[in-house]
C-alpha atoms as a PDB file:
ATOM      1  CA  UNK A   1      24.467  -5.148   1.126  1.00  0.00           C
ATOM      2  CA  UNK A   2      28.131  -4.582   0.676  1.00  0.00           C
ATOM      3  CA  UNK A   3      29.374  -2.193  -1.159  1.00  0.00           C
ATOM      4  CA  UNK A   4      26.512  -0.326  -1.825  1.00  0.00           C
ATOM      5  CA  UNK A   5      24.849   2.759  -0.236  1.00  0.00           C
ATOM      6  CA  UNK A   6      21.273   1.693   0.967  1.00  0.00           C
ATOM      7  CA  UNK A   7      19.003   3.978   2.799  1.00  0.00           C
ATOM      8  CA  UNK A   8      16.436   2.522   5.323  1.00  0.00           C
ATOM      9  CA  UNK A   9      12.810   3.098   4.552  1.00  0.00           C
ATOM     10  CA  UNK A  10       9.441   1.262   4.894  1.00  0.00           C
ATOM     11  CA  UNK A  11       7.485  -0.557   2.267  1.00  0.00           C
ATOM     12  CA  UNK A  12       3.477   0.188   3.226  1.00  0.00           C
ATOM     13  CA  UNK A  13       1.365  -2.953   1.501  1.00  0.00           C
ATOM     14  CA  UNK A  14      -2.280  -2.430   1.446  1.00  0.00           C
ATOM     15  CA  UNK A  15      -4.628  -5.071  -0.624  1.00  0.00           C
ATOM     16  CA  UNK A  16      -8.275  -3.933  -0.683  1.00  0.00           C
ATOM     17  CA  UNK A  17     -11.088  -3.564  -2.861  1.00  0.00           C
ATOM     18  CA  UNK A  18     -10.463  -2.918  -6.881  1.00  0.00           C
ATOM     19  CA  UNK A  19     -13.643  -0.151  -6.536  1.00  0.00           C
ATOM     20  CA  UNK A  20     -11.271   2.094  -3.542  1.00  0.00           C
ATOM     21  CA  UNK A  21      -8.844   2.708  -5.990  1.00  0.00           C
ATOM     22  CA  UNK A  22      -9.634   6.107  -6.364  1.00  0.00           C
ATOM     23  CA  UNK A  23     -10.450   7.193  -2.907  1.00  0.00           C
ATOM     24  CA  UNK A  24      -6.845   5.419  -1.675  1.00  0.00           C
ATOM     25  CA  UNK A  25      -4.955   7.298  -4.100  1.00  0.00           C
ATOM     26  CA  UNK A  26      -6.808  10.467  -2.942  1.00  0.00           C
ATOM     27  CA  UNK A  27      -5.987   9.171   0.940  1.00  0.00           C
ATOM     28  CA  UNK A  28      -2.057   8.649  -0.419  1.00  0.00           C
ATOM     29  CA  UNK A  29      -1.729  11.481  -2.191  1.00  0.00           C
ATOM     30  CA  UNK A  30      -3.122  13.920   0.932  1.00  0.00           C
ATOM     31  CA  UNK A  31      -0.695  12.782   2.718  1.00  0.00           C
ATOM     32  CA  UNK A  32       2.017  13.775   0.855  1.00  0.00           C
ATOM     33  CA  UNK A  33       3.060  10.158  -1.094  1.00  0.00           C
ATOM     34  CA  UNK A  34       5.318  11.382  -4.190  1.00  0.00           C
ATOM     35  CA  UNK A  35       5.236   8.073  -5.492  1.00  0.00           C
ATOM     36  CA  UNK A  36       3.246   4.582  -5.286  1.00  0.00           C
ATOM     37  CA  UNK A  37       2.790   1.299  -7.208  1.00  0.00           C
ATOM     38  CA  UNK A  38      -0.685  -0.274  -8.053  1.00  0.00           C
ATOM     39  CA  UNK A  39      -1.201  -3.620  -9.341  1.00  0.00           C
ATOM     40  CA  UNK A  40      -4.154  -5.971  -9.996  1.00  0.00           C
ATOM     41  CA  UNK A  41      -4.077  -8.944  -7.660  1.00  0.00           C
ATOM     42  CA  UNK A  42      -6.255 -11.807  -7.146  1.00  0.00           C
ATOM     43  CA  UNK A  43      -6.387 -14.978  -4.145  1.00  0.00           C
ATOM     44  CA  UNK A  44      -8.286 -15.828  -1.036  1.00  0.00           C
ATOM     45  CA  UNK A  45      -8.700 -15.415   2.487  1.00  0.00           C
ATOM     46  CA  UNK A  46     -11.862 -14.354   4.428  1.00  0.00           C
ATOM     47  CA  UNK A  47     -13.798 -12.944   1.752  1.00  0.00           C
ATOM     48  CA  UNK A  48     -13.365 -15.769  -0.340  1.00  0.00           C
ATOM     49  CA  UNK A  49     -11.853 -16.177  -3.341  1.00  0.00           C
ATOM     50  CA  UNK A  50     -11.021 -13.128  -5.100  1.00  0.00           C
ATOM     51  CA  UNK A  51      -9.480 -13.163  -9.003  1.00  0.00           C
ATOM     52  CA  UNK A  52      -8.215  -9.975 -10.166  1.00  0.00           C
ATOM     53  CA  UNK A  53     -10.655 -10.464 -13.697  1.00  0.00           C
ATOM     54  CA  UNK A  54     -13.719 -10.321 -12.143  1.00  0.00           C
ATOM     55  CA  UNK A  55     -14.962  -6.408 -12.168  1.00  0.00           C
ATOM     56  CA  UNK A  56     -16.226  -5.422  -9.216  1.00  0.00           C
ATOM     57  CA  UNK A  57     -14.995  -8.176  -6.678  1.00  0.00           C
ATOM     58  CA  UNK A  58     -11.201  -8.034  -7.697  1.00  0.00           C
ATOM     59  CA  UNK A  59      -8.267  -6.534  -5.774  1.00  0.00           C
ATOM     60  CA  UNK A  60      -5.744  -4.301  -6.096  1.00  0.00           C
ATOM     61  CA  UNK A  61      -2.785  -4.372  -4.141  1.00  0.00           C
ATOM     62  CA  UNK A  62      -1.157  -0.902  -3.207  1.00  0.00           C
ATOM     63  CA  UNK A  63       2.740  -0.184  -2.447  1.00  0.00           C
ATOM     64  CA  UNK A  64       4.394   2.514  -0.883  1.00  0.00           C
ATOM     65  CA  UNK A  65       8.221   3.218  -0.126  1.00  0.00           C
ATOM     66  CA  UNK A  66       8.394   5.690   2.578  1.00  0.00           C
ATOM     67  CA  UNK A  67       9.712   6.759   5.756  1.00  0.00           C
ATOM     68  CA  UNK A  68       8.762   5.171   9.354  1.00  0.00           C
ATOM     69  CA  UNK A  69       6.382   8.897   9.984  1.00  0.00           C
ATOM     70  CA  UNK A  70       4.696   8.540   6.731  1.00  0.00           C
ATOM     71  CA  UNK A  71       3.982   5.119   6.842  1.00  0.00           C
ATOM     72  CA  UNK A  72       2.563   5.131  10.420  1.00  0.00           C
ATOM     73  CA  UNK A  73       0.247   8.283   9.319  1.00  0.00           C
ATOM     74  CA  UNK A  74      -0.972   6.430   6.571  1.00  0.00           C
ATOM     75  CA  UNK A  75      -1.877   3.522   8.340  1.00  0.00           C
ATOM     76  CA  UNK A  76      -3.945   4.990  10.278  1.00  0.00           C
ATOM     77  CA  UNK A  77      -5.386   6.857   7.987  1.00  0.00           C
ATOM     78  CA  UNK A  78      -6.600   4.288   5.878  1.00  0.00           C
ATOM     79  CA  UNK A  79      -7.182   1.953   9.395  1.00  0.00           C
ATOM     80  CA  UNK A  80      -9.434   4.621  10.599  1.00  0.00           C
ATOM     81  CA  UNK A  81     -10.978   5.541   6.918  1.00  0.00           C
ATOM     82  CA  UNK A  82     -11.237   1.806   5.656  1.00  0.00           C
ATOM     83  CA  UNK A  83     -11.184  -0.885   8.031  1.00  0.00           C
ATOM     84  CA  UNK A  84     -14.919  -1.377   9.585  1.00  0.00           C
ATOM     85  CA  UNK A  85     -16.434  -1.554   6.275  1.00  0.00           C
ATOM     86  CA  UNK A  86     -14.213  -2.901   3.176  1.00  0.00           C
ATOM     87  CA  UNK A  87     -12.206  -6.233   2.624  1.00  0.00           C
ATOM     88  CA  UNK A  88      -8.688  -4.419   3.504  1.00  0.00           C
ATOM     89  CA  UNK A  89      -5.572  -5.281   4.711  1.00  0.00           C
ATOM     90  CA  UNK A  90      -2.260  -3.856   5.501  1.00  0.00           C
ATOM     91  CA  UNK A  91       1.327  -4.737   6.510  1.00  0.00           C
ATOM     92  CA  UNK A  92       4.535  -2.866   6.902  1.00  0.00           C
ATOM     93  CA  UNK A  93       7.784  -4.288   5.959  1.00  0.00           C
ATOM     94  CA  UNK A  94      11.622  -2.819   6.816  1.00  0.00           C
ATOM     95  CA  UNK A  95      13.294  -1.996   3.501  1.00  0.00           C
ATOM     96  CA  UNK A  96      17.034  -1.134   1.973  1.00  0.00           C
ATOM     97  CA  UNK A  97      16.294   1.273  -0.930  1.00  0.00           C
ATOM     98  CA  UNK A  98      19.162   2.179  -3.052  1.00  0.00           C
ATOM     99  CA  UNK A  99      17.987   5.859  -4.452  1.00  0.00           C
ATOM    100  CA  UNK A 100      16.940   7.255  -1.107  1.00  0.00           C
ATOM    101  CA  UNK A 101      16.565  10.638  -3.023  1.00  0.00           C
ATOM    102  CA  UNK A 102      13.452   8.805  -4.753  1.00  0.00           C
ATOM    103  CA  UNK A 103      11.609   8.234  -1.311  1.00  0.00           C
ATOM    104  CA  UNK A 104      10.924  10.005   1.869  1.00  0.00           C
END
């Protein structure tokens, strides 16, 4: 990006469950997250299909901005926590942010 100051951070993705919304942001918080997005989502893959209007099947996609540390703690927080008995999944994705003061 030329000509502007960008800071290096990673962008956490986690799509699970609509009903773990309020144990994930408990999870996020614990570890120290200042700041997260949350958004109903809705398409298909092993579980089937999954629309983001249907209650208590639909999704909810989760992201965070944060440093390499925080996102590797996290992940396997929620791996550990999550994984063997919900519909989750997770990537991590290198990002430029351009407020680095908003993220750690």
């Amino acid at each position: 990006m030329t000509g502007v100051a960008a800071s290096h951070r990673k962008l956490l993705t986690v799509i699970t469950e609509a009903n773990l919304e309020r144990d994930l942001v408990r999870e996020i918080e614990a570890e120290g997250v200042g700041g997260y997005t949350i958004s109903d989502v809705r398409g298909r893959g092993d579980q089937g299909l999954r629309a983001s209007h249907w209650g208590h099947s639909s999704n909810i996609r989760v992201e965070i901005v944060c440093d390499t540390p925080l996102a590797e703690r996290l992940l396997a927080r929620l791996r550990a926590k999550y994984y063997e008995h919900y519909a989750i999944v997770m990537w991590v994705q290198d990002v430029e942010v351009l407020r680095p003061d908003k993220f750690r």
